[in-house]
N, C-alpha and C. Protein backbone atom coordinates (compact mmCIF):
# COMPACT_ATOMS: atom_id res chain seq x y z
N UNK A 1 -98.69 -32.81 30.79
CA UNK A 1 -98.88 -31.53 30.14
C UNK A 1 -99.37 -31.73 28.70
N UNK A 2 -98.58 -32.75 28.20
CA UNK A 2 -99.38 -32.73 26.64
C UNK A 2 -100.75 -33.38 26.66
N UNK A 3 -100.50 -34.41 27.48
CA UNK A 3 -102.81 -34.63 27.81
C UNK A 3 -103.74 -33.40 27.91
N UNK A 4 -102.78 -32.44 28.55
CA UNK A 4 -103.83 -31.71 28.72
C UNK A 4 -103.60 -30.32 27.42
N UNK A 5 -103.06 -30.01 26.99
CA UNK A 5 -102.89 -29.60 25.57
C UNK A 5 -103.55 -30.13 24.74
N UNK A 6 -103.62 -31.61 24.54
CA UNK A 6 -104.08 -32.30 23.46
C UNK A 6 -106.10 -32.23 23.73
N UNK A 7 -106.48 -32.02 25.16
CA UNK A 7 -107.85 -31.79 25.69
C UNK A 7 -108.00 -30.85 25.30
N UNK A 8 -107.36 -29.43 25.41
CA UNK A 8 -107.92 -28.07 25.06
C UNK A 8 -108.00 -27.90 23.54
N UNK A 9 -106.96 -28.18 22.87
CA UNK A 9 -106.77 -28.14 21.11
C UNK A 9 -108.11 -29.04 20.94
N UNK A 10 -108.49 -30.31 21.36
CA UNK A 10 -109.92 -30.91 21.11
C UNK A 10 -110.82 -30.32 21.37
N UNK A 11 -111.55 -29.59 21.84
CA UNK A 11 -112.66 -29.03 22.41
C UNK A 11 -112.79 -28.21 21.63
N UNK A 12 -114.17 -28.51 20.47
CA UNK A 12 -114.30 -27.66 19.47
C UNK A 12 -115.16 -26.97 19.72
N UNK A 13 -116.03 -26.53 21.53
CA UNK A 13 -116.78 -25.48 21.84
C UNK A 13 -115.66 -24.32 22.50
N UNK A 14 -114.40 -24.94 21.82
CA UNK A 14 -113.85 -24.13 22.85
C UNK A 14 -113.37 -22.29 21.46
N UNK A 15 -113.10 -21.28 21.63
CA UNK A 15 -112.94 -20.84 20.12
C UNK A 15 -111.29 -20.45 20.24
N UNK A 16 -110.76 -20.34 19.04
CA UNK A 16 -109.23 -19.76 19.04
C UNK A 16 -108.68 -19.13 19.91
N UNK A 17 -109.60 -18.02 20.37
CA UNK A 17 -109.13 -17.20 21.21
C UNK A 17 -108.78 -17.79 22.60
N UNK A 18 -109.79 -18.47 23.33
CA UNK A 18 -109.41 -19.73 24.22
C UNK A 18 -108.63 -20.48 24.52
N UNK A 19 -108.54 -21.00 23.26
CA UNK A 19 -107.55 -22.27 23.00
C UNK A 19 -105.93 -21.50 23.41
N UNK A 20 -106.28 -20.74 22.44
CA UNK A 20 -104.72 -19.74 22.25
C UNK A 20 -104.36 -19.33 23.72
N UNK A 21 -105.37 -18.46 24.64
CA UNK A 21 -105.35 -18.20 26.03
C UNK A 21 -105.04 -19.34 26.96
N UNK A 22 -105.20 -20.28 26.66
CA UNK A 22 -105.01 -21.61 27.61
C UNK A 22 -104.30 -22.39 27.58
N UNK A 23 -103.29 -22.11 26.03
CA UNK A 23 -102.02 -22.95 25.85
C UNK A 23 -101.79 -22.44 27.76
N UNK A 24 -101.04 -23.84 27.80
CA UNK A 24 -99.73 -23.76 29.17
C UNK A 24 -99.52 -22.51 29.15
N UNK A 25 -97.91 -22.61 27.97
CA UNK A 25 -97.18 -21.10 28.36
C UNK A 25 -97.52 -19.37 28.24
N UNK A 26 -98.60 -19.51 27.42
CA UNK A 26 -99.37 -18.44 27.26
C UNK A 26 -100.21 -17.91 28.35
N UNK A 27 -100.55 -19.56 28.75
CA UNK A 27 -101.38 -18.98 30.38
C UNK A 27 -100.59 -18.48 31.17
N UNK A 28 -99.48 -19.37 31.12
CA UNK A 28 -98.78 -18.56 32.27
C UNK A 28 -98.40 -17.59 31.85
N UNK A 29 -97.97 -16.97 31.03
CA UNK A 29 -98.15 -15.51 31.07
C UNK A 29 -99.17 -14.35 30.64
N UNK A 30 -100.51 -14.79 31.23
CA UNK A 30 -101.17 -14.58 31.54
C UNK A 30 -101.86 -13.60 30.02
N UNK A 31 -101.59 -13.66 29.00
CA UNK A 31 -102.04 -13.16 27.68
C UNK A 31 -103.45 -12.72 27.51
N UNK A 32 -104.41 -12.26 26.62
CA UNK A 32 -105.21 -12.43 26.95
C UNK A 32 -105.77 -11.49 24.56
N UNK A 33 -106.23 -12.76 24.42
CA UNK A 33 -106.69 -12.52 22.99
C UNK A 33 -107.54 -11.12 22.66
N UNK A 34 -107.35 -10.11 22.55
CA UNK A 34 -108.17 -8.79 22.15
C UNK A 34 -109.41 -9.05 20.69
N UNK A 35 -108.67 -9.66 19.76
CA UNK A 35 -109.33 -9.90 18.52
C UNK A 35 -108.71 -11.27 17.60
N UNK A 36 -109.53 -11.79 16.90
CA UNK A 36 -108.96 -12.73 16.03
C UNK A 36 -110.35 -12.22 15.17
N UNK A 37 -109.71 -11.56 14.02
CA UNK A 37 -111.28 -11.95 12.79
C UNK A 37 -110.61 -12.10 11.57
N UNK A 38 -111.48 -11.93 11.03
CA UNK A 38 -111.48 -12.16 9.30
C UNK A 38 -110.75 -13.66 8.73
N UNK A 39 -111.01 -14.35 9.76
CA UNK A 39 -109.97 -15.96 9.40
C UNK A 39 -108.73 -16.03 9.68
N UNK A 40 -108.44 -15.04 10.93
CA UNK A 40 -106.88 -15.25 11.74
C UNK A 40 -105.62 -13.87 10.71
N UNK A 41 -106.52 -13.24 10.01
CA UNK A 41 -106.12 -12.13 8.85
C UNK A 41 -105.77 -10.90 9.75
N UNK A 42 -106.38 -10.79 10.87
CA UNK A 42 -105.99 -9.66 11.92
C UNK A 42 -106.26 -10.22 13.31
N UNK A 43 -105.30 -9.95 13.90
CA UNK A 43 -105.08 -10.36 15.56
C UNK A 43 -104.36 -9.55 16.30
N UNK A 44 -105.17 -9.50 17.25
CA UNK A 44 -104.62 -8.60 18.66
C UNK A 44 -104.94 -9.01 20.21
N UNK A 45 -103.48 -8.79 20.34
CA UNK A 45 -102.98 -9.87 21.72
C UNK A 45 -102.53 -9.03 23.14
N UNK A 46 -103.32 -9.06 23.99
CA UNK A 46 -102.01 -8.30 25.28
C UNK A 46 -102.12 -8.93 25.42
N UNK A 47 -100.55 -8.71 26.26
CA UNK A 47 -99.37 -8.89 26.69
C UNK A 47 -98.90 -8.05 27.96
N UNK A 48 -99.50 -8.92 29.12
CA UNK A 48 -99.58 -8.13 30.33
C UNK A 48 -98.16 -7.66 30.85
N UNK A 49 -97.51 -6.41 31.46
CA UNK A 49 -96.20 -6.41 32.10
C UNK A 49 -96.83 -6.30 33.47
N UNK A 50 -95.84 -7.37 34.31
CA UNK A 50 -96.39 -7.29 35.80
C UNK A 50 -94.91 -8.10 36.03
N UNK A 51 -94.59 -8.44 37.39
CA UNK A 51 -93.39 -8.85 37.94
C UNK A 51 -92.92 -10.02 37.73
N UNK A 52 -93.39 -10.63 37.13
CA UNK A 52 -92.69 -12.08 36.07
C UNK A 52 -92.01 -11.67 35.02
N UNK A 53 -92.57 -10.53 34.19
CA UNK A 53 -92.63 -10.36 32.51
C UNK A 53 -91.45 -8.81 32.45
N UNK A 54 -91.17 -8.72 34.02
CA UNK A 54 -90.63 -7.14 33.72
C UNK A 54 -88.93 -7.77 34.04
N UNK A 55 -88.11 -7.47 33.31
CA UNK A 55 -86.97 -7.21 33.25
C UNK A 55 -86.29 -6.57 34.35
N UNK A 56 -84.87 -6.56 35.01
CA UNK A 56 -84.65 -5.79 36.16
C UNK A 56 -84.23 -4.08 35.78
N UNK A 57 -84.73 -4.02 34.19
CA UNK A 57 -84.67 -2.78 33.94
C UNK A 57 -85.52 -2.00 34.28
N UNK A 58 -87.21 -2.45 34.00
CA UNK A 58 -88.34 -2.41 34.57
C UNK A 58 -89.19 -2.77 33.33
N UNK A 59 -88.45 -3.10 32.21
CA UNK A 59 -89.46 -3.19 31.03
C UNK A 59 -89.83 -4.40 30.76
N UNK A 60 -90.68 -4.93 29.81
CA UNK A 60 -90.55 -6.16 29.54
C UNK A 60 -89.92 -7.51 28.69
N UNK A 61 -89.12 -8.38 29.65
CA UNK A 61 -88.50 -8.94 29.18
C UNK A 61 -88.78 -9.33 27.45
N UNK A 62 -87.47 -9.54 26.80
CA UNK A 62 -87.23 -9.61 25.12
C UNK A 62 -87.90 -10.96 25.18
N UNK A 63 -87.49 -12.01 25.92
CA UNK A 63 -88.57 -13.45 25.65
C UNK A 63 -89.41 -13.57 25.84
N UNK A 64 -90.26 -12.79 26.40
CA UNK A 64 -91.78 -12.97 26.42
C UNK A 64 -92.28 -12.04 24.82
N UNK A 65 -92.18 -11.57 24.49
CA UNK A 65 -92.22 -10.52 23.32
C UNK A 65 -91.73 -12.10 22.10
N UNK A 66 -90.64 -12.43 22.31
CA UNK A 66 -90.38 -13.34 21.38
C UNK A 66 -91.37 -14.60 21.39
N UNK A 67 -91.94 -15.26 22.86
CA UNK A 67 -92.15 -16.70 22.80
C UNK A 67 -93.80 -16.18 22.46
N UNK A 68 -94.41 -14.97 22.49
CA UNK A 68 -95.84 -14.85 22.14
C UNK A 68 -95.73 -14.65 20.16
N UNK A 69 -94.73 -13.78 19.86
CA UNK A 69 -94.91 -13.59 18.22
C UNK A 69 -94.18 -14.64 17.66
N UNK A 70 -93.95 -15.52 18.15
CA UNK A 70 -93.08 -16.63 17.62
C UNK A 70 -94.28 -17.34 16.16
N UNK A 71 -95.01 -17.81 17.42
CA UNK A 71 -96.18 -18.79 16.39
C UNK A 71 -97.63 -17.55 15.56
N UNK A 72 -97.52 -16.82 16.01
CA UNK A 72 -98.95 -16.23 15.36
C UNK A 72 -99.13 -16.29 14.05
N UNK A 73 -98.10 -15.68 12.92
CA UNK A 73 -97.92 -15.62 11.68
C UNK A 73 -98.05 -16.81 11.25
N UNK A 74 -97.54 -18.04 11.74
CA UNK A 74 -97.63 -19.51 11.42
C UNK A 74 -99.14 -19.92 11.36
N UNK A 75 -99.54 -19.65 12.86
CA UNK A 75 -101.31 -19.84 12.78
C UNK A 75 -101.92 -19.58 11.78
N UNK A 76 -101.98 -17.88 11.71
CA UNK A 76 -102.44 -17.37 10.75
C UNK A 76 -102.53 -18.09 9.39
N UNK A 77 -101.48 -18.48 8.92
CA UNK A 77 -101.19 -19.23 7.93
C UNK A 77 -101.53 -20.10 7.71
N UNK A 78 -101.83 -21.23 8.72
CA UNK A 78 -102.19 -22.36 8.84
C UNK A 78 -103.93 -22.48 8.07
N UNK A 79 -104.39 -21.45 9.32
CA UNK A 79 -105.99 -20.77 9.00
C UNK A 79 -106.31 -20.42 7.58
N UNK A 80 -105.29 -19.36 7.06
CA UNK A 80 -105.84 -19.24 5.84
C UNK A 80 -105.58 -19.85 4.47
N UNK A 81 -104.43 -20.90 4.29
CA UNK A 81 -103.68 -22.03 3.86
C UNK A 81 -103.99 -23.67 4.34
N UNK A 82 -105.18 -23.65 4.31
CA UNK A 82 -104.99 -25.29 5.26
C UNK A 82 -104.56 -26.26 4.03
N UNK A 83 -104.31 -27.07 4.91
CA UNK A 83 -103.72 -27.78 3.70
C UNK A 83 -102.36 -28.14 3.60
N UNK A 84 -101.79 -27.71 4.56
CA UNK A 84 -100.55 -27.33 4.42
C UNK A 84 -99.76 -27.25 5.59
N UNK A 85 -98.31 -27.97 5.45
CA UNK A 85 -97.49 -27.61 6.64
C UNK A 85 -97.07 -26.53 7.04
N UNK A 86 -96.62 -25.52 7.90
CA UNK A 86 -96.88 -24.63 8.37
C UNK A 86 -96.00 -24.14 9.73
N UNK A 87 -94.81 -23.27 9.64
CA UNK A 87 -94.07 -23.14 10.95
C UNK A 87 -93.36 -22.32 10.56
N UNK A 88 -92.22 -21.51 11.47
CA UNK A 88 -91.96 -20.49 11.47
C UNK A 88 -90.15 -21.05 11.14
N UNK A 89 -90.02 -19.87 10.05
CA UNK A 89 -88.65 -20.53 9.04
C UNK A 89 -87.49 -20.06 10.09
N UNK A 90 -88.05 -18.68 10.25
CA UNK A 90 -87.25 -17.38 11.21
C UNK A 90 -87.77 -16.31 12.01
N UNK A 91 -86.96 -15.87 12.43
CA UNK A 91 -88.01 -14.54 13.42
C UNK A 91 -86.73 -13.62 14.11
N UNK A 92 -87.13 -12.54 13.52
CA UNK A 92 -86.01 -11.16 13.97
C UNK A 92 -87.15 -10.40 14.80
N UNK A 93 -86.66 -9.85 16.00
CA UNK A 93 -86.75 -8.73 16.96
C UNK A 93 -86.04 -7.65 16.62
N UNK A 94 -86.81 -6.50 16.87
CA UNK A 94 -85.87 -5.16 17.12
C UNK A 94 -86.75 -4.26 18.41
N UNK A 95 -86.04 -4.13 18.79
CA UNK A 95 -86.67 -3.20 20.17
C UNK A 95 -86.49 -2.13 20.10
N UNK A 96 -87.26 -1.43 19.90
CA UNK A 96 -87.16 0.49 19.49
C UNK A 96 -87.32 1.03 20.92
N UNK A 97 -88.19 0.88 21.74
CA UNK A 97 -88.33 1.26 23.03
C UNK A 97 -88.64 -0.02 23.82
N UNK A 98 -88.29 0.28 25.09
CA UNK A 98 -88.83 -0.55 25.98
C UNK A 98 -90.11 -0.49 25.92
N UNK A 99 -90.30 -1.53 26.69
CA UNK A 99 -91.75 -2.06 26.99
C UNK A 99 -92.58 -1.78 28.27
N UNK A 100 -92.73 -0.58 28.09
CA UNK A 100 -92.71 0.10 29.67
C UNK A 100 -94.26 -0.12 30.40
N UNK A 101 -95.15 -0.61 29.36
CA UNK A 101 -96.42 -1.02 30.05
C UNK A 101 -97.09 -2.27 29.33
N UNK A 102 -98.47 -2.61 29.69
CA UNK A 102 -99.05 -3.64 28.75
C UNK A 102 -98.49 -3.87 26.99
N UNK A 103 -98.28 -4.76 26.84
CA UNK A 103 -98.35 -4.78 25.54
C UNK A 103 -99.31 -5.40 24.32
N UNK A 104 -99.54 -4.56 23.20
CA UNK A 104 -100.48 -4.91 22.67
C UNK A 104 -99.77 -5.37 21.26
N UNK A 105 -100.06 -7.03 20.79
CA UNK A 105 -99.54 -7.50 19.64
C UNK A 105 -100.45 -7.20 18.55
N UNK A 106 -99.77 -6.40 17.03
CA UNK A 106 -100.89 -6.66 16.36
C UNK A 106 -100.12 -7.31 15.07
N UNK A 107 -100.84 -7.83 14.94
CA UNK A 107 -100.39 -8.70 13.37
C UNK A 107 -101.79 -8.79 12.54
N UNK A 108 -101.25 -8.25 10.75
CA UNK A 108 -102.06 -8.36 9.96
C UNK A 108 -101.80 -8.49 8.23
N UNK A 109 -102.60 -9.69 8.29
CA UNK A 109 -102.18 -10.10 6.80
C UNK A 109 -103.11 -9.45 5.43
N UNK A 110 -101.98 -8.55 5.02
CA UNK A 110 -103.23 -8.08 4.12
C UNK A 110 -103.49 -8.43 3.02
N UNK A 111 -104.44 -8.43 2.05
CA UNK A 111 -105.50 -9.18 1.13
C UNK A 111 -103.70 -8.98 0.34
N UNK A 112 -103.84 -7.65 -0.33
CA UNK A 112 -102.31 -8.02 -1.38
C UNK A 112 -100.97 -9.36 -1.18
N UNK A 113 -100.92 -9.07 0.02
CA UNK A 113 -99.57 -10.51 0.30
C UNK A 113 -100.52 -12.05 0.52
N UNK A 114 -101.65 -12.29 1.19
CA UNK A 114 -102.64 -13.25 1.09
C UNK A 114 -102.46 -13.62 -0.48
N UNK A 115 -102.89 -12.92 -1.77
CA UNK A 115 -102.82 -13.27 -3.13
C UNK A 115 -101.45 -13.42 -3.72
N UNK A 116 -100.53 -12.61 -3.28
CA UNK A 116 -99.49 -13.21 -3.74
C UNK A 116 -98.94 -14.52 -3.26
N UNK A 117 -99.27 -15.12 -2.06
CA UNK A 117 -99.21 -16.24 -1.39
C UNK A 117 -99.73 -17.38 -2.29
N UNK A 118 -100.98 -17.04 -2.30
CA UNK A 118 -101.55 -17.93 -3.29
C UNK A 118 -100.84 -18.36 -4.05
N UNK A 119 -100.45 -17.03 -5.03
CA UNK A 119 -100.14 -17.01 -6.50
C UNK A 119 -98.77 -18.32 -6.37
N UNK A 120 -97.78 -17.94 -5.54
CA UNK A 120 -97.01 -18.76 -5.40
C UNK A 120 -97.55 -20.17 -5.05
N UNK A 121 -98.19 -20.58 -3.94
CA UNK A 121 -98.61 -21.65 -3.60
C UNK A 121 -99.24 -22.61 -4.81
N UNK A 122 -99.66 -21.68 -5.55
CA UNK A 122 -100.07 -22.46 -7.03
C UNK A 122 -99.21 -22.60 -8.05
N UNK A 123 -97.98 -21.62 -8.15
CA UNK A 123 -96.96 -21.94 -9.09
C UNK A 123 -95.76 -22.80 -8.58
N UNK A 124 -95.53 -22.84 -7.28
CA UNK A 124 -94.70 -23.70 -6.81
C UNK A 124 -94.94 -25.02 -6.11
N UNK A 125 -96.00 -24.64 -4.96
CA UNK A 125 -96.13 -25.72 -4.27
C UNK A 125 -95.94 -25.32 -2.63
N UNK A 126 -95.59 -24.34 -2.79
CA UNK A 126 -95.11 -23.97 -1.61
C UNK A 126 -94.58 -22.31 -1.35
N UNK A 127 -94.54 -21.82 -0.41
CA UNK A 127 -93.97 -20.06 -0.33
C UNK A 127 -93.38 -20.04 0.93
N UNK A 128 -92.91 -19.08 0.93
CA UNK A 128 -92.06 -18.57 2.22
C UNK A 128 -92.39 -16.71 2.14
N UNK A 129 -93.17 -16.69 2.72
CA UNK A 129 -93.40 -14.84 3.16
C UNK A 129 -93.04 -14.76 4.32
N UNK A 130 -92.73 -13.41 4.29
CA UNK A 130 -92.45 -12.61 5.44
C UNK A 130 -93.43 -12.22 5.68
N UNK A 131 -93.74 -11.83 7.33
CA UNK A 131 -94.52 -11.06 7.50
C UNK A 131 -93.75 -9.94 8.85
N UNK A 132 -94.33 -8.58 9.06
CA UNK A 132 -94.07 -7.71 9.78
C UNK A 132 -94.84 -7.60 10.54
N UNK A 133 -95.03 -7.43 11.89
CA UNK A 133 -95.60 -6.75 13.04
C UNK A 133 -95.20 -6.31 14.19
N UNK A 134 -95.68 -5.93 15.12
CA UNK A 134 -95.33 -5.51 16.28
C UNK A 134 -95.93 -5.69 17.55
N UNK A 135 -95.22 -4.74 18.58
CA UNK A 135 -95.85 -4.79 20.14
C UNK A 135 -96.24 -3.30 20.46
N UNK A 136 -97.22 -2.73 20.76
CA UNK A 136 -97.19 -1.51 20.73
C UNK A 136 -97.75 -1.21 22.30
N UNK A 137 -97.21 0.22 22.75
CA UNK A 137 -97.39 0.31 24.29
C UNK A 137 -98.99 1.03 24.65
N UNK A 138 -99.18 0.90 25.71
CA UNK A 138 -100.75 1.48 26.23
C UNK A 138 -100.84 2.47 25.09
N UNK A 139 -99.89 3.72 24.75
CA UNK A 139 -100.40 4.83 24.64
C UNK A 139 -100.21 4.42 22.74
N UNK A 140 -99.83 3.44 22.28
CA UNK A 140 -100.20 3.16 20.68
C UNK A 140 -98.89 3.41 20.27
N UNK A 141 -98.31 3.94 20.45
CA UNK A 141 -96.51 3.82 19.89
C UNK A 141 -95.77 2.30 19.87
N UNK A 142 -95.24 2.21 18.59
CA UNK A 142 -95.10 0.38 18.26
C UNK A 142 -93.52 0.62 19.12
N UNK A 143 -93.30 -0.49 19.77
CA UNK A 143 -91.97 -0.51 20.42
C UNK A 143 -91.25 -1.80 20.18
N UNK A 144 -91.57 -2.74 19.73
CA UNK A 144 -91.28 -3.66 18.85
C UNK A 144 -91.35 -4.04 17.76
N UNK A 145 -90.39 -4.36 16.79
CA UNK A 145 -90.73 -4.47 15.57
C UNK A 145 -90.20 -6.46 14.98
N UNK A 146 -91.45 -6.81 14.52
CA UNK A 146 -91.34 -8.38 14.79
C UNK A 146 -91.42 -8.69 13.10
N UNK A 147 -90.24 -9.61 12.30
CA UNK A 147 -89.81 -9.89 10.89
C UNK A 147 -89.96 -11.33 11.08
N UNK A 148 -91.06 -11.97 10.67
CA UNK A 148 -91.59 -13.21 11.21
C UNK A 148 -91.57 -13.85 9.33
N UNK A 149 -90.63 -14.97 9.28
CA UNK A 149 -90.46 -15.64 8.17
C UNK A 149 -91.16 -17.02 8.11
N UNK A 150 -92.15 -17.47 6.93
CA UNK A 150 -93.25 -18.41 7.58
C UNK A 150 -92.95 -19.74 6.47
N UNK A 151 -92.93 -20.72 6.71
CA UNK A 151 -92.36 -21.81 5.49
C UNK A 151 -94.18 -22.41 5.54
N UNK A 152 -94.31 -22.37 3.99
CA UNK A 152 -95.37 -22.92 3.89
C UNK A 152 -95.37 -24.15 2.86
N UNK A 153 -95.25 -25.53 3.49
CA UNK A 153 -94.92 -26.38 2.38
C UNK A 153 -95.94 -27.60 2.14
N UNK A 154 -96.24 -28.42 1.12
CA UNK A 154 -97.19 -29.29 1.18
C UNK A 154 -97.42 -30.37 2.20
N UNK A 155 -98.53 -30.33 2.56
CA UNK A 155 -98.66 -31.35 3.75
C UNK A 155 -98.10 -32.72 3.70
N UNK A 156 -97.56 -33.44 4.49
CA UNK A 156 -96.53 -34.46 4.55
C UNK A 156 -94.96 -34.35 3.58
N UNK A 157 -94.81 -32.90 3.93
CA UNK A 157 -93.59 -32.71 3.67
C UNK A 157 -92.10 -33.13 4.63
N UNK A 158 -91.27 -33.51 4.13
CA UNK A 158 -90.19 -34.75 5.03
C UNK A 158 -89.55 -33.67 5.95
N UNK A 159 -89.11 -32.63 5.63
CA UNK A 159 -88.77 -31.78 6.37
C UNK A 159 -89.34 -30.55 6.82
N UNK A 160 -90.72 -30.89 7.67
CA UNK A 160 -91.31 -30.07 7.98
C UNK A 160 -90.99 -29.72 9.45
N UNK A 161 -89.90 -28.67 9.36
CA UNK A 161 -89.15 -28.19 10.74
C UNK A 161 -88.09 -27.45 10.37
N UNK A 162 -87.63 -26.07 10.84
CA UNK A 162 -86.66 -25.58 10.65
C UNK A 162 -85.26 -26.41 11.01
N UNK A 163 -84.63 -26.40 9.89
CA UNK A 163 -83.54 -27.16 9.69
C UNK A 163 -82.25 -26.52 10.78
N UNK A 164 -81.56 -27.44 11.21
CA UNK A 164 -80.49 -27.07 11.87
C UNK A 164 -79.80 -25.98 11.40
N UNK A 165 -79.14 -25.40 12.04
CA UNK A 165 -77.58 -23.73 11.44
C UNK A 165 -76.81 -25.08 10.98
N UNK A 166 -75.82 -24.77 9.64
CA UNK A 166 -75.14 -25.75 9.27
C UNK A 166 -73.96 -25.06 10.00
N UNK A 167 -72.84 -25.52 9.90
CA UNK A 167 -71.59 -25.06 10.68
C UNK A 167 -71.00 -24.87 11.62
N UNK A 168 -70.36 -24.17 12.12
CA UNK A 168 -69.95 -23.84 14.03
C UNK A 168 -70.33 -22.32 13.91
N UNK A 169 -70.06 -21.52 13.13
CA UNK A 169 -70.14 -20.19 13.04
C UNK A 169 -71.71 -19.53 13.27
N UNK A 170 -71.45 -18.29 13.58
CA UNK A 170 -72.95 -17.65 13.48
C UNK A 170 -73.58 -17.46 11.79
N UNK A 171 -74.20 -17.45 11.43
CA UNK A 171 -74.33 -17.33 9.58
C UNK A 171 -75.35 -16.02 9.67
């Protein structure tokens, strides 16, 4: 599986949207890229519901919603930050409604938090933004609400990986 990961991420006729569509687990759930422009600054993703992805409620399961917005904000970041290590610090869900049909991911970084990114990246070395987005249903009503925390630190940084929960407790 990683041979063949490591073939698709190589193939530089291949474009983001592709690549992204053809990861393994993404294929298998069958995703399908709507938009990537402005340098990964706006993206839009369905997120098919069909009888894998539906819950025995009938909606769509909370981990598929989680394992697609997990990495995007990170990408994103990656794209418009190169240079830099790059992964996801944290990530909160809230489910306002079920997920009663296709879902459509949109995530977008706008020019104001892009410059304040900067601004930090040049006074520190490094930032941690949040970013917000969602899953919204056929008819455009957001039914997920996704609090995606992004660690952006200098490349060959020693601890580039979200660090263990310290303790036994929930924190």
């Amino acid at each position: 599986m990683q041979r063949l990961m490591g073939w698709v991420m190589a193939r530089r006729w291949l474009t983001d949207a592709r690549k992204l569509e053809w990861y393994p687990p993404f294929w298998l759930m069958r995703i399908r890229v709507l938009e990537i422009r402005d340098g990964w600054r706006v993206v839009r993703i369905r997120l098919p519901l069909h009888a894998i992805s539906r819950n025995p409620g009938g909606v769509m399961f909370g981990g598929f919603q989680a394992s697609l917005a997990d990495p995007i904000a990170a990408l994103a970041c990656a794209r418009v930050f190169p240079g830099h290590s790059v992964w996801t610090r944290s990530l909160a869900i809230d489910f306002d409604r079920g997920g009663s049909t296709d879902l459509e991911l949109r995530f977008e970084m706008p020019a104001s938090q892009e410059e304040a990114i900067r601004a930090e990246l040049a006074a520190r070395g490094r930032a941690t933004p949040v970013f917000e987005y969602g899953y919204h249903l056929a008819d455009g009503t957001r039914c997920t609400r996704i609090r995606n925390t992004v660690a952006i630190r200098p490349r060959g940084y020693d601890r580039a990986t979200t660090p263990p929960a310290s303790g036994t407790g929930v924190e």
